[in-house]
Structure formats: C-alpha cells, structure tokens
Protein backbone atom coordinates (compact mmCIF):
# COMPACT_ATOMS: atom_id res chain seq x y z
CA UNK A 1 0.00 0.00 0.00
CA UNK A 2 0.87 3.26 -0.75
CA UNK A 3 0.57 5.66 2.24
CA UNK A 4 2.13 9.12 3.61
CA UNK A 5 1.53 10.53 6.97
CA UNK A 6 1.39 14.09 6.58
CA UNK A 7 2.74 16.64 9.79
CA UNK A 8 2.68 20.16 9.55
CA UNK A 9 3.68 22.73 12.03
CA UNK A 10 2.39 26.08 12.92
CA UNK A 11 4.74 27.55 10.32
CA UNK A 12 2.33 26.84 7.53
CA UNK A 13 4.71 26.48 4.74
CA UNK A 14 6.34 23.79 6.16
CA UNK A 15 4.86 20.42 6.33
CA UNK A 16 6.72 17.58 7.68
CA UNK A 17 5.75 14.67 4.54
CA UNK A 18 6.54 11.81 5.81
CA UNK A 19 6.89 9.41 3.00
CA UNK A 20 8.85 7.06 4.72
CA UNK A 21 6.75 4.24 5.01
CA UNK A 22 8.62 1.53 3.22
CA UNK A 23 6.25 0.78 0.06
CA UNK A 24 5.75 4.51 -0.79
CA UNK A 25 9.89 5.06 -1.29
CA UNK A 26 9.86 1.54 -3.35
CA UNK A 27 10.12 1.25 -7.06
CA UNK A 28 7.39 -0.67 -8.34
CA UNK A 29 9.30 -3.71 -9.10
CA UNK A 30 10.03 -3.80 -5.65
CA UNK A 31 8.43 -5.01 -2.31
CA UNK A 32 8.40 -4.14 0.84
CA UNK A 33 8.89 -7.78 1.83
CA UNK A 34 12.47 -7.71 0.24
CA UNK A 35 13.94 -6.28 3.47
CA UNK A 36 15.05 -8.68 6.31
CA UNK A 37 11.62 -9.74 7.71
CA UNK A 38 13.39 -9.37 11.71
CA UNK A 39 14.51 -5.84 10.39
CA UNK A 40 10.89 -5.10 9.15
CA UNK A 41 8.96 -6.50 12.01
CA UNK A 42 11.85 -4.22 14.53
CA UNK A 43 11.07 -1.19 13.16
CA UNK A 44 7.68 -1.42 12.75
CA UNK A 45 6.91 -2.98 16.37
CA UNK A 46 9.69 -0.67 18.11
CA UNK A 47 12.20 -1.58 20.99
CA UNK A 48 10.13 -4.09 24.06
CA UNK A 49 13.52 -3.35 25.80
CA UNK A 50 12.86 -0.06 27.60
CA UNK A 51 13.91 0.72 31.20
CA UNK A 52 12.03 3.59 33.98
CA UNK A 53 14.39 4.92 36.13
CA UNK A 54 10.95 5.67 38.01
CA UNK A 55 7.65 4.43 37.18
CA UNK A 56 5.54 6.35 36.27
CA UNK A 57 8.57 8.33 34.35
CA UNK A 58 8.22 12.25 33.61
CA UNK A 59 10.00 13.45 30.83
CA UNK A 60 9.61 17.47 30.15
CA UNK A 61 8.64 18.77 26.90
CA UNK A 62 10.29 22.00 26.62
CA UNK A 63 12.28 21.31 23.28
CA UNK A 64 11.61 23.07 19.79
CA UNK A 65 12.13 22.53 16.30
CA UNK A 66 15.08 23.59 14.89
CA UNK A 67 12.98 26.82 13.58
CA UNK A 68 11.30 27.52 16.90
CA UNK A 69 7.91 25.30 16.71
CA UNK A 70 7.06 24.41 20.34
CA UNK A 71 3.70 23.43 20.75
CA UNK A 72 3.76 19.69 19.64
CA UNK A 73 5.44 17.34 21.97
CA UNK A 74 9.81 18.39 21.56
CA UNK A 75 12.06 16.51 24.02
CA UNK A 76 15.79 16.03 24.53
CA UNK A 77 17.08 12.81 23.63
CA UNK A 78 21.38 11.27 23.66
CA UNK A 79 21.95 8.15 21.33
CA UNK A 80 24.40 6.02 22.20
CA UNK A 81 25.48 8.84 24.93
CA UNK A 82 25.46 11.33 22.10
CA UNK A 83 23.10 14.27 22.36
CA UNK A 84 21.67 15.90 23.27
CA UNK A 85 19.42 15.92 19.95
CA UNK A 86 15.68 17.25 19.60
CA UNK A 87 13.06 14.73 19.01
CA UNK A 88 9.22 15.45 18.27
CA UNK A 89 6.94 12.77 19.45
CA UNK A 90 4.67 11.97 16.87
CA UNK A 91 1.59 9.54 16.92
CA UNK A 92 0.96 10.62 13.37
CA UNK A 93 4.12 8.84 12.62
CA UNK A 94 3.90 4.78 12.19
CA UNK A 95 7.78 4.67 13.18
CA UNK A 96 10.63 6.49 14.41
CA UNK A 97 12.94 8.22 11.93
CA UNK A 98 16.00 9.65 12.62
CA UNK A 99 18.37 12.41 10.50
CA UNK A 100 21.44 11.76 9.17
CA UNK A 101 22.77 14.22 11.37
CA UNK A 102 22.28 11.79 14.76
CA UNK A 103 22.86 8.94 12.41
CA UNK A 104 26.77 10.30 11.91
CA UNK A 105 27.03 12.03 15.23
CA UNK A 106 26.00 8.68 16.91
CA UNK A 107 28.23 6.18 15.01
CA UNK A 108 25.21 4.77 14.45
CA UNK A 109 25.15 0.67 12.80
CA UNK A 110 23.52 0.39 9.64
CA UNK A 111 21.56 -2.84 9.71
CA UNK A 112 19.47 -2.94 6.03
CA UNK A 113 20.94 -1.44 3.00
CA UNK A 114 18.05 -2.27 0.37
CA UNK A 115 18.52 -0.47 -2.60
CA UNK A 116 15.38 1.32 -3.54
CA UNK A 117 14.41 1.19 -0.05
CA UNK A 118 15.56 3.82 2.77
CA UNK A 119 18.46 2.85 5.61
CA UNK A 120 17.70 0.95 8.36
CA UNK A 121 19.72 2.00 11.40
CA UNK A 122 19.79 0.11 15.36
CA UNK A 123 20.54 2.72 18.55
CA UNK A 124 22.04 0.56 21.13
CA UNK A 125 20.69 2.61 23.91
CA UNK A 126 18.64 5.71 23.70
CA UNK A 127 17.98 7.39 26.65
CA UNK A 128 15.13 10.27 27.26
CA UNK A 129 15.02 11.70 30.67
CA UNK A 130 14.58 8.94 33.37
CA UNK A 131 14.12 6.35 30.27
CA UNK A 132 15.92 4.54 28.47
CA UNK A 133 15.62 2.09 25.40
CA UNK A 134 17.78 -0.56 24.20
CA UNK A 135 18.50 -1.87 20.40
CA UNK A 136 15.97 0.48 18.72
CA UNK A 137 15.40 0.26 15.00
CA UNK A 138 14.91 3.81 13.07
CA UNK A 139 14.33 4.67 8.93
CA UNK A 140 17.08 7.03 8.37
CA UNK A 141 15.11 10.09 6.29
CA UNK A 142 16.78 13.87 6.38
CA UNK A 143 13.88 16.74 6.09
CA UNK A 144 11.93 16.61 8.96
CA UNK A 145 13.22 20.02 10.91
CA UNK A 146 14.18 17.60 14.32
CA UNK A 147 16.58 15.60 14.72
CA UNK A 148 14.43 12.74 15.30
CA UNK A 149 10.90 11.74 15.42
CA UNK A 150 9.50 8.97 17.59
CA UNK A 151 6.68 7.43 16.37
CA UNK A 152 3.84 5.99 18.08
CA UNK A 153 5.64 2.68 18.25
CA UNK A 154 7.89 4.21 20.79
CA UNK A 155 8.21 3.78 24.48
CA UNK A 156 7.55 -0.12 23.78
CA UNK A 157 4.17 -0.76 25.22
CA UNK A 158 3.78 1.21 28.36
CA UNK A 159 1.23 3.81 28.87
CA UNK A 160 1.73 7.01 27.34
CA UNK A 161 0.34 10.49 29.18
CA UNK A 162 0.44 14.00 27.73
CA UNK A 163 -0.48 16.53 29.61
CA UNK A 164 0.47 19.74 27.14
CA UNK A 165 -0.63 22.04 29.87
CA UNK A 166 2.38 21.09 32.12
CA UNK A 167 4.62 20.69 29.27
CA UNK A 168 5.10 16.49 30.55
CA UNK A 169 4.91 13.08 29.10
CA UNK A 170 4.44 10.33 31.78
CA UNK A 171 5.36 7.09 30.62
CA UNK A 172 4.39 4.49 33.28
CA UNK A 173 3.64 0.48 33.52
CA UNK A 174 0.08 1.36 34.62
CA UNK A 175 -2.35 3.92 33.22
CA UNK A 176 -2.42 7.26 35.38
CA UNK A 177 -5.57 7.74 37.46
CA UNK A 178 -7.30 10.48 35.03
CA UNK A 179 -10.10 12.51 36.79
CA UNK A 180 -13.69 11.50 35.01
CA UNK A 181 -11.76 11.28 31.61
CA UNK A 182 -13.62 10.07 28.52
CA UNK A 183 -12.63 6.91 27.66
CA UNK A 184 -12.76 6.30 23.71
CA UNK A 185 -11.54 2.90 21.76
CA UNK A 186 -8.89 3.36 18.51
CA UNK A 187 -7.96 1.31 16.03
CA UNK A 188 -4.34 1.14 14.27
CA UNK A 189 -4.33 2.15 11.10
CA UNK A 190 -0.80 1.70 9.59
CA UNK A 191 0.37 1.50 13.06
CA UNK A 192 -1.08 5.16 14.09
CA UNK A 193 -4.17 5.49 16.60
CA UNK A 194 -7.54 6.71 14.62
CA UNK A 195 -10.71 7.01 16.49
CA UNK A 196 -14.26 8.07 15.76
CA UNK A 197 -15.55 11.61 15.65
CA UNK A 198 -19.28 12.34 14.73
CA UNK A 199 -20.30 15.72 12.86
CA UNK A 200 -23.71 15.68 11.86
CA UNK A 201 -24.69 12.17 11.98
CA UNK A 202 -21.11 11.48 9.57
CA UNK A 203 -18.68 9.50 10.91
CA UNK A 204 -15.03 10.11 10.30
CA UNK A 205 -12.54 7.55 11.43
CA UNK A 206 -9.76 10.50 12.00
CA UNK A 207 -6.10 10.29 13.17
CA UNK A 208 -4.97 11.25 16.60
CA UNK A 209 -2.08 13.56 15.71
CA UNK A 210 0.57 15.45 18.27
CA UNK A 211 2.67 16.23 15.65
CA UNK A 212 0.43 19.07 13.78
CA UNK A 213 0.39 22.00 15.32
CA UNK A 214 -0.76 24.20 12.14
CA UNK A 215 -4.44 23.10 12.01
CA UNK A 216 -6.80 21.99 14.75
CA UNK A 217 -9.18 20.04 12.47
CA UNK A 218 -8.06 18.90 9.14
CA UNK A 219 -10.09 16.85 6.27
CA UNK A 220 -10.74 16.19 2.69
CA UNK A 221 -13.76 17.93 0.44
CA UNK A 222 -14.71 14.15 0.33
CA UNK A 223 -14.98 13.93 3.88
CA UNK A 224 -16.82 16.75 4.60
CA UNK A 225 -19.27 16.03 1.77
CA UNK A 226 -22.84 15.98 2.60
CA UNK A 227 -21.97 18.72 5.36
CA UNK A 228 -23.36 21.98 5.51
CA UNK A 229 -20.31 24.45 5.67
CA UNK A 230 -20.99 27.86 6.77
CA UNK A 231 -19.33 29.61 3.77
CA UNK A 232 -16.55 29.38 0.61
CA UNK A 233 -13.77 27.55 1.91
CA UNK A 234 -10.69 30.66 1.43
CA UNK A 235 -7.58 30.30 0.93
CA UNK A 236 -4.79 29.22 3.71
CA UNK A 237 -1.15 28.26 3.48
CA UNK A 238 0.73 26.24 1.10
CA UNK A 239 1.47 22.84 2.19
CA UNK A 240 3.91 19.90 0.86
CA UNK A 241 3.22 16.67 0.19
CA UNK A 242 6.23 14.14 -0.49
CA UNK A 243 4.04 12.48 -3.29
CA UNK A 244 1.28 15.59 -4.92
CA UNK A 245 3.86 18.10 -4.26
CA UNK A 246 2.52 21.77 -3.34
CA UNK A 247 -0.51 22.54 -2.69
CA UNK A 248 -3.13 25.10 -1.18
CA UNK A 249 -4.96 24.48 2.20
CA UNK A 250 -8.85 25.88 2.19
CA UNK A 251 -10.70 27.09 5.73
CA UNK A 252 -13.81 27.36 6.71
CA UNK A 253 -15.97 25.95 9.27
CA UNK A 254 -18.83 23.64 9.18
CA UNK A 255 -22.63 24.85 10.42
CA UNK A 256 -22.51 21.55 13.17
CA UNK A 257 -21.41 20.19 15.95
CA UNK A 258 -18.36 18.02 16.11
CA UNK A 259 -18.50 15.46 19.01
CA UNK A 260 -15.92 13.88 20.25
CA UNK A 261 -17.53 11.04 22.53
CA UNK A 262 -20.03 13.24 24.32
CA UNK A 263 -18.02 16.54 24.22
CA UNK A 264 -18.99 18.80 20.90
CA UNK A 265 -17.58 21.70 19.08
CA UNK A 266 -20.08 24.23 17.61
CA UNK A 267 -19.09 25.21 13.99
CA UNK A 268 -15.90 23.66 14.14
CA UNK A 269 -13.13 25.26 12.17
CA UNK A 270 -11.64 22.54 9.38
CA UNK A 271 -8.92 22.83 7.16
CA UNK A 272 -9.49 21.78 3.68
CA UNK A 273 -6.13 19.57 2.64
CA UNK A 274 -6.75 17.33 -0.44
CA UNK A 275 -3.59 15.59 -0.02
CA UNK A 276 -4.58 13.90 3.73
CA UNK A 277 -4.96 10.03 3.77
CA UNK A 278 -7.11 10.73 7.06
CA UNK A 279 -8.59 13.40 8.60
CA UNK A 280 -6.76 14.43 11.72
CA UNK A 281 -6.68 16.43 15.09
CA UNK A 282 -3.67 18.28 15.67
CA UNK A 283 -2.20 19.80 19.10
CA UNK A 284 -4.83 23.11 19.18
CA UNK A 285 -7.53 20.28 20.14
CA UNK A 286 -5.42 18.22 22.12
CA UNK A 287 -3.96 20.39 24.56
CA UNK A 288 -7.63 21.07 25.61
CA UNK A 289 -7.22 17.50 27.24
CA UNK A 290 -4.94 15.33 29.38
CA UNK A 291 -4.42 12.60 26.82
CA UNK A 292 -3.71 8.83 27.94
CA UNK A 293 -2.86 5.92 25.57
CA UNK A 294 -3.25 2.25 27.02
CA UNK A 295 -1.47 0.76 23.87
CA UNK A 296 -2.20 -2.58 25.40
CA UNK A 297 -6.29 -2.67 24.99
CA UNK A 298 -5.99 0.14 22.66
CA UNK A 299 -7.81 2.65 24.48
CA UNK A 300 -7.13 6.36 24.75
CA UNK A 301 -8.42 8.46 27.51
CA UNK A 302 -9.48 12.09 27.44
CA UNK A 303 -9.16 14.16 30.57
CA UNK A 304 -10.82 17.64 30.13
CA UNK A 305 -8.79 20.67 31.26
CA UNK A 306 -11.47 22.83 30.46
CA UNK A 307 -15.08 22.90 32.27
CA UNK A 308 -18.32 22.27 30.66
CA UNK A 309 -18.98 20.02 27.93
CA UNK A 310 -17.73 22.28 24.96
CA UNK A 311 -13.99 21.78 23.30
CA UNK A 312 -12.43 24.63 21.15
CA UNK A 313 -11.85 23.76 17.13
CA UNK A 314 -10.03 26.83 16.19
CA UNK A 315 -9.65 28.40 12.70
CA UNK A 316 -5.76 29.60 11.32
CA UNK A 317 -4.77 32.92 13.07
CA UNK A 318 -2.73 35.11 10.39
CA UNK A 319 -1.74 38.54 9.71
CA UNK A 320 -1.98 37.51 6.05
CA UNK A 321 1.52 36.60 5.03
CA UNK A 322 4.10 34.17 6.47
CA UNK A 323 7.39 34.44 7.60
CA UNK A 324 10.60 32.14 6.43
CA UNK A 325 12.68 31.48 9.84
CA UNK A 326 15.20 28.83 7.61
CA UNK A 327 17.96 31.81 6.84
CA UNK A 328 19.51 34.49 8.08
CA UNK A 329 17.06 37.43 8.55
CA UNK A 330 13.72 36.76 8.03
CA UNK A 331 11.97 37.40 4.58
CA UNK A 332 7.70 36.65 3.60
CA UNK A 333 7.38 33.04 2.27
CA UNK A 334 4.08 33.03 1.29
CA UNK A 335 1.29 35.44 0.89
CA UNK A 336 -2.48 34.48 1.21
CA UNK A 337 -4.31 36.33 -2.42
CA UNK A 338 -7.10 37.00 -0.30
CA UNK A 339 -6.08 39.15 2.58
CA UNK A 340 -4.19 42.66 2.89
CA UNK A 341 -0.34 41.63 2.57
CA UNK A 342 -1.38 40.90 -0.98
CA UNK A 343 -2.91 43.92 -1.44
CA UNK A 344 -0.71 45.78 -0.15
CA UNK A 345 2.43 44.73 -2.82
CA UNK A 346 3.85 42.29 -0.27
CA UNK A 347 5.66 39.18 -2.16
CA UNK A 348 7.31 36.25 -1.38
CA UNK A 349 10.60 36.55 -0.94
CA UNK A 350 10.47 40.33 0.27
CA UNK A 351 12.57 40.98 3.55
CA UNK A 352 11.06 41.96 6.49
CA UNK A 353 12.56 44.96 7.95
CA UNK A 354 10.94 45.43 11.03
CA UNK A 355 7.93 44.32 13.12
CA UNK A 356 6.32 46.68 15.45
CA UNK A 357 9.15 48.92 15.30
CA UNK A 358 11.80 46.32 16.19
CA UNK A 359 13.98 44.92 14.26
CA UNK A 360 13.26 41.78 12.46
CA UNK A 361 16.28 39.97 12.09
CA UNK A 362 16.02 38.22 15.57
CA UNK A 363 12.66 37.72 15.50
CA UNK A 364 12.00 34.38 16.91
CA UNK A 365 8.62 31.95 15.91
CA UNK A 366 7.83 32.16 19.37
CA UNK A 367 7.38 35.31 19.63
CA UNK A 368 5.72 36.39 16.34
CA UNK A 369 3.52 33.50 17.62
CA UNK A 370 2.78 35.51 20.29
CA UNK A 371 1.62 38.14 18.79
CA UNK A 372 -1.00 36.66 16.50
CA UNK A 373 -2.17 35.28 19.10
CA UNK A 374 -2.70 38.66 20.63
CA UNK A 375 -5.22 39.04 18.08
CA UNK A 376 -3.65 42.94 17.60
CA UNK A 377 -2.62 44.61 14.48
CA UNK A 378 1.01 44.10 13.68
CA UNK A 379 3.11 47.14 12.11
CA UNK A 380 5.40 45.67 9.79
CA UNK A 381 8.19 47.04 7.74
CA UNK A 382 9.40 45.37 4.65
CA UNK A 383 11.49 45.62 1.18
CA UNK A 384 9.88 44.59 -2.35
CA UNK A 385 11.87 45.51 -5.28
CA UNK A 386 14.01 47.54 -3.48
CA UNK A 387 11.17 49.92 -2.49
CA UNK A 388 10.59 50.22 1.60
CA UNK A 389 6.83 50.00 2.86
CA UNK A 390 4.89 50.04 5.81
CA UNK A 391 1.92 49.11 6.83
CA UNK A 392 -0.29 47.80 9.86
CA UNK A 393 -2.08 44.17 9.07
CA UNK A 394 -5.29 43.29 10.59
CA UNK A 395 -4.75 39.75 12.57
CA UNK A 396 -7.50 37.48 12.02
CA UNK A 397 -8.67 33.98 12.15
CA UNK A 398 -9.69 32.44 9.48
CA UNK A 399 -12.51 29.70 9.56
C-alpha cells in the first residue's frame, strides 16, 4: 500500500511529509517484503527493551524545532550517549525516523541497506530523561526540521500520558488515574491510533495527531461532503506533500457540531487539505485534554482541562503573510491572495525589515507567535523591489 503521513507545524509552509513508510519510497518492481523480515517487524513494532528509572517516568517537553515550533510534543534525547538531539513525538508517525545528522554524530550501525528502499539504522541505547531504550530500530530520512521523530511505536508498550498544559509526558507500567476522563476505543491504522468523531450524523474515522500544530481540524472535500459548511472555503497556506507536491490548504468551518464522545464543538473550524490520507486532530484540540494511551487494549483516555462540555476547534490565526525562519534574517514566504499583505504589494521573498518597530532579524517563531495570538494589528516594515513599505495588518482567524 501506498501511504504518507502528513505533519505540519504552525509555520504553515512547512509540512513535515513523511513518505517514509517503506512501500511509498519503493520502485514498483520492488516489495516491501524484500527487506530482512526481523529488520521489518523491529522497526515497525519498536524496541520491548525499555527501562524507567521511576515508574511512572516524567519526561519534560520543553524542546523546539530547529525553527522555533514548540507546541507539539519536543524533548531532549542522547543516542548512544550522544546528544543531546531534539526529538518530536509523533503519533501521526507509524515509526521512528532519525536524521542523518544523529545517524553520523552517533556512530550509528547500519543494519538494512536495500537499494530502492531507505536505511535501516539500530541505537544501542537511547535514553530520554529517566528512560531509556535498548536496540531500537529507526528509517534514516533527512527533512523533517528535528533531529528525530518517535513514532507511536515508541516507548515499547507502556502507557503514554500528555499533559500539554504542564509541558510532561508520563510514561508508566500502569495507566495514570485520570479525573472522570472520557474513555474512547482506537484502532491502528498503519500503526497510528484513529478514532471516531461524529459531525452531523457522519462519521469520520480521523487520526490522533501530536505532531500538527498548524491546524486543529483537518479533512478532505470528500470527507466533509454531505456537510453543511458555513461559507466558501478561502484560501490558507501552502502545504507539501512528499508524493502531490505543493498545494493550497482551504478554511472554513462547518454549520454543526463536532462530538468527540459526548463533548462537541459548535461550527468547528476545518482545514481543507486534499492531499490527507485521514482526517486528523492536531495539538490546538489536544492540549484542551490530558491525553492517555493504554497501547495494550488500545484505548485512549481524554481528561478535560477545560469545564463544561464544549472543546475549542479553532480556525488559522494570520496577519496575512508568512514568515521564512530557515535563513539568516527573516523574509515573507508566502502570501495568502485574499487578505491585505497581498494587497498591499507584499511578495514572497520580500525581507522583512521590522515588526512593530523592532527589528526583524532576531525575530524568533515564538514570539511572532505571540503576537498573532494577541489578536492585535502588527506594524510591519518590509522591502519589495528595493522599495521600503509600511503598513499595519489586521490579525485574524480564518474559519
């Protein structure tokens, strides 16, 4: 089967595409089965040999990609007593993947050389925190912004707590005690945890995702049809896929309620992405919950941090345009056709000068985060053809 798992962070432009599940990197004279079937089955089932210094184990999630993105679940990691490296913990993600970067750094063994088919690498010990894991198979794949991603595989079997708020993964032998959490059954598909969310009467079997932070709610035109959406889907960021290349993400927000067991969302936000395999929740839903997985009776666990019965399903929050954090300086990457950066002559590729009369050459994603999400307008300076202008762009959510 042909499949990518799709991340994208809060950066818009950049989407993590993971196309690194074996049969979608394969020639078509090729199969999967080719590799060693104890390499296969290691990678895909993950390390059993993992060791908590205390049980349950807390390891902090105050990491970032190498551009700044925060929100998803970043932690420190050493390999083979290298390190420490950056890892994002991904249950979008049916493996873990490491860059080449870790792979040299780490003298890491190379265990499956298949032409046609990525490197297989084993990490003798891998240690997170108070955890630590023992001859752990990884695809090798540069492109990702981390270091490293584990996938859901990771952590062998044990119970798996996020609680976003606190910036903490527990990983434990027994499930946490959750206060009154909602308790909700998933199913593997290609190794990643999808459960069901209603809207409308429609259910969508829809992927449990900590490694998007861009998008709250994300689906296909095909899964929202029959659905009553509130108005013309308009236009969002660009977005990569390893196998359709670029494309355009649509918002808008559907005239429903989206229930996740009996918790809804009135007129849910979605974003429109033709290129998903499944439709997904990303990190702006999930860190409205203490989340639990009991990988053993495949069972997650909801525990709201909110009162009340009602969960949030944001739209995108934008000033319009979006800024490129991958060079020196910081220049406009992208500019939505639809909003006032366009009409205002602003281009991709122009540099940003200044942003609320500072300058912009230090601006970090954190803090231009932080001020979208003051909702205020944002004064920006910039260059386009040489020419200097200035103007101050409306912030505002699309949905």
């Amino acid at each position: 089967m042909n499949v990518c798992i799709i991340k994208y962070s809060r950066v818009p432009w950049f989407a993590l595409a993971l196309c690194v599940i074996i049969s979608s990197v394969i020639p078509t004279r090729m199969s999967a089965d080719e590799l060693p079937l104890n390499v296969r089955h290691e990678y895909f089932t993950g390390t059993r040999d993992v060791l908590l210094a205390t049980d349950p184990a807390r390891i902090s999630l105050d990491g970032t990609g190498w551009f700044g993105d925060f929100a998803s679940p970043y932690m420190h990691v050493f390999v083979n007593g290298r390190g420490p490296f950056t890892f994002l913990f991904d249950t979008g993600s049916s493996f873990t993947i490491l860059s080449s970067k870790v792979v040299k750094a780490a003298a890491l063994d190379v265990v499956s050389q298949v032409p046609g088919h990525h490197e297989i690498v084993m990490m003798k010990d891998v240690q997170v925190g108070p955890v630590r894991m023992h001859n752990y198979f990884a695809v090798v794949a540069d492109g990702n912004e981390v270091d490293g991603i584990f996938g859901f595989n990771s952590f062998g079997n044990d119970y798996l707590t996020f609680d976003f708020a606190h910036q903490s993964l527990l990983v434990s032998s027994r499930p946490i005690r959750l206060r009154s959490p909602i308790s909700m059954q998933y199913t593997l598909s290609h190794h990643c945890p999808n459960i069901d969310l209603n809207i409308d009467g429609k259910t969508l079997s829809t992927l449990i995702d900590t490694g998007d932070d861009a998008y709250a709610w994300e689906a296909t035109s095909h899964n929202l049809n029959g659905l009553l959406l509130d108005h013309q889907p308009v236009t969002s960021a660009k977005v990569v896929n390893g196998q359709t290349g670029t494309t355009r993400t649509l918002m808008t927000s559907v005239d429903g309620n989206l229930r996740l067991g009996p918790l809804s969302s009135s007129r849910p936000a979605v974003a429109i992405n033709e290129s998903l395999p499944v439709p997904d929740i990303g990190i702006d839903i999930l860190d409205q919950f203490v989340v639990e997985f009991d990988r053993v009776h495949k069972r997650v666990d909801f525990q709201r941090v909110f009162n009340g019965t009602h969960f949030t399903v944001p739209g995108e929050i934008t000033a319009g345009f979006y800024i490129s954090y991958r060079q020196p300086g910081r220049h406009v990457s992208d500019v939505l056709p639809e909003l006032a950066a366009n009409s205002q002559g602003m281009r991709p590729g122009d540099t940003i000068v200044s942003v609320n009369g500072k300058s912009a050459a230090s601006l970090s994603y954190r803090q231009w985060e932080g001020l979208l999400r003051a909702g205020r307008p944002i004064l920006v300076a910039w260059v386009h053809d040489g020419q200097s202008h200035i103007f101050r762009f409306p912030v505002v959510e699309l949905r």
